[in-house]
Protein backbone atom coordinates (compact mmCIF):
# COMPACT_ATOMS: atom_id res chain seq x y z
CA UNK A 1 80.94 -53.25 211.06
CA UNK A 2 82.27 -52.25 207.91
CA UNK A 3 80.92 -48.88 206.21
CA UNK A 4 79.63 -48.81 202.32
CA UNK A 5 82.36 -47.16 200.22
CA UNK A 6 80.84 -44.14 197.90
CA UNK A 7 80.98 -46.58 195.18
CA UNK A 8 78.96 -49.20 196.87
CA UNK A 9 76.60 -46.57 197.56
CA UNK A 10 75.80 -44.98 194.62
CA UNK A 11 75.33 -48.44 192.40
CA UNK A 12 73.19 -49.67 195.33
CA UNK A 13 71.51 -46.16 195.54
CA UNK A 14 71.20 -46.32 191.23
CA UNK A 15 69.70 -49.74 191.23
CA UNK A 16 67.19 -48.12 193.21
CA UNK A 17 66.79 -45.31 191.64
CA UNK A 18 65.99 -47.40 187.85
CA UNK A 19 63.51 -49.83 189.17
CA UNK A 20 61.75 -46.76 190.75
CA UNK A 21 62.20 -45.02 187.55
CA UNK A 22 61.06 -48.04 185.43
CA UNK A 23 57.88 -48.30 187.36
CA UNK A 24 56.87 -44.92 187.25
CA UNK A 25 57.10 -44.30 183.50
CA UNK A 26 55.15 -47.48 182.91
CA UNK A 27 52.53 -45.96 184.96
CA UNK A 28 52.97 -42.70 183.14
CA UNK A 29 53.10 -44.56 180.06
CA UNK A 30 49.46 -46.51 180.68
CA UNK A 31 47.57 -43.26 181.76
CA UNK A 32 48.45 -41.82 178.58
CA UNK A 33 48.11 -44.87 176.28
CA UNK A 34 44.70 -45.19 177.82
CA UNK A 35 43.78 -41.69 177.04
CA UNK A 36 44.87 -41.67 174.00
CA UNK A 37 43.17 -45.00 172.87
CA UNK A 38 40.03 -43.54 174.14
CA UNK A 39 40.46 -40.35 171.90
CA UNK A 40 40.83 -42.44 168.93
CA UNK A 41 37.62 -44.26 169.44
CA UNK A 42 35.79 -41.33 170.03
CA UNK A 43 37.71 -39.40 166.88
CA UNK A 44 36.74 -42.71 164.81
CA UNK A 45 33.40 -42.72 165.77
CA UNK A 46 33.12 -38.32 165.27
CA UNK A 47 34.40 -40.22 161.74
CA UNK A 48 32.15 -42.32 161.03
CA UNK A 49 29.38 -39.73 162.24
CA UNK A 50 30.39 -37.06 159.73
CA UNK A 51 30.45 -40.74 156.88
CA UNK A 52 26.81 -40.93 158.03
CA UNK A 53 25.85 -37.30 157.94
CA UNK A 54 27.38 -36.50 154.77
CA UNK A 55 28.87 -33.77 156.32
CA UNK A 56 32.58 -31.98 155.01
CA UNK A 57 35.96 -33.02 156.85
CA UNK A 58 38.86 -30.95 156.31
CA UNK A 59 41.74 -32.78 154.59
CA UNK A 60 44.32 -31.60 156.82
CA UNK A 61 42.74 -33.72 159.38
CA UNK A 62 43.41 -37.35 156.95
CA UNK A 63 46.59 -37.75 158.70
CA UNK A 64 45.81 -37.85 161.93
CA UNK A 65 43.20 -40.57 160.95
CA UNK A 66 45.52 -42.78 159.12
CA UNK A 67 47.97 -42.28 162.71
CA UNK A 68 44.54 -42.98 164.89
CA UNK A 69 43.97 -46.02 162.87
CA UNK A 70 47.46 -47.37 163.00
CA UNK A 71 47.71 -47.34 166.81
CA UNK A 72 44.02 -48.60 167.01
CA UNK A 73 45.37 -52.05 164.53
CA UNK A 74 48.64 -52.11 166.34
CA UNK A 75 46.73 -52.34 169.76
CA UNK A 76 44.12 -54.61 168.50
CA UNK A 77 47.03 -56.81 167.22
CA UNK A 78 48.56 -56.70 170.65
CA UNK A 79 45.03 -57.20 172.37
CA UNK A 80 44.72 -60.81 170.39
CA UNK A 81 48.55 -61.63 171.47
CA UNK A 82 47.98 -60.85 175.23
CA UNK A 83 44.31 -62.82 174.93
CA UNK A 84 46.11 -65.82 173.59
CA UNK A 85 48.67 -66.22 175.58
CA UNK A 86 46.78 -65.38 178.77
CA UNK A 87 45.29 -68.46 179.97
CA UNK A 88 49.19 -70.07 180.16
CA UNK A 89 49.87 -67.13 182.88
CA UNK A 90 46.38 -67.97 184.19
CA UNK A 91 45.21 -64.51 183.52
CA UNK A 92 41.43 -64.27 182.30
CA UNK A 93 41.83 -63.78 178.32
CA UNK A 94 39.50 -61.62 177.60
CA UNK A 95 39.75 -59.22 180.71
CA UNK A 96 43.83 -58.84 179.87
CA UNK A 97 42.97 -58.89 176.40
CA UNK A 98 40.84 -55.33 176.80
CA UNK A 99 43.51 -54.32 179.28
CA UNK A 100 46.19 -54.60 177.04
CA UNK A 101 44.51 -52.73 174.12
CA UNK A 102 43.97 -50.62 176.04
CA UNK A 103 47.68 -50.00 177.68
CA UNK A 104 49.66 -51.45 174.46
CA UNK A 105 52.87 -52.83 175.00
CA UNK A 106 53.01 -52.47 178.17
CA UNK A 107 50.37 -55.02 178.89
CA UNK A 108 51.99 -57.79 177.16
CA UNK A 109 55.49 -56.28 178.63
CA UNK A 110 54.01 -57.60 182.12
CA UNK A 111 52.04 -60.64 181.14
CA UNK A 112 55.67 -62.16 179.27
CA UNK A 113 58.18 -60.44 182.69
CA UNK A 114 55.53 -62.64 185.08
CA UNK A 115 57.43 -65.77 182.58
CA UNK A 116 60.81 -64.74 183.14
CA UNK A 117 60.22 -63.86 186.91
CA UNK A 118 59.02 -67.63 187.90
CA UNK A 119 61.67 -69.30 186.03
């Protein structure tokens, strides 16, 4: 039997250590995408609210609107990309549609790796 030199062992132990690493910061990066989509909803519709009650909103806030709205069209954009190309995975369109406005890039990061993996 022949022993694993300390080289061998790290790279196999690093290989490890980035696919573990990968996977945990796309979780970490869907839990917050989702939270923060939701907060941009609700902030738009707090918007459109204040629109309807004719009701003051400090300026200082415009920014974060215009950054809320941004991310919103981005994910949309994404959303339309993930529901059109769906049915060629055989995912449902409009279920991984809504997921992937809801988790960004990293929806359509998974729907075009499932591609590469089978080929």
């Amino acid at each position: 039997m022949s022993k694993l030199q300390p080289t061998q062992l790290s790279s196999a132990n690093t290989g490890l250590n980035l696919k573990f690493i990968k996977q945990n910061f796309s979780t970490l990066i869907k839990v917050i995408s989702i939270f923060l989509i939701a907060s941009a909803i609700g902030l738009e519709l707090g918007n459109i609210y204040i629109l309807i009650t004719n009701s003051k909103l400090p300026s200082s806030l415009n920014p974060i609107f215009w950054i809320e709205r941004f991310a919103v069209t981005i994910h949309f954009l994404e959303a339309i990309i993930a529901a059109f190309f769906a049915p060629s995975r055989k995912k449902m369109p409009v279920q991984y549609g809504i997921y992937t406005f809801f988790v960004g890039t990293v929806g359509l990061l998974e729907l075009f790796q499932e591609e590469f993996r089978t080929k």
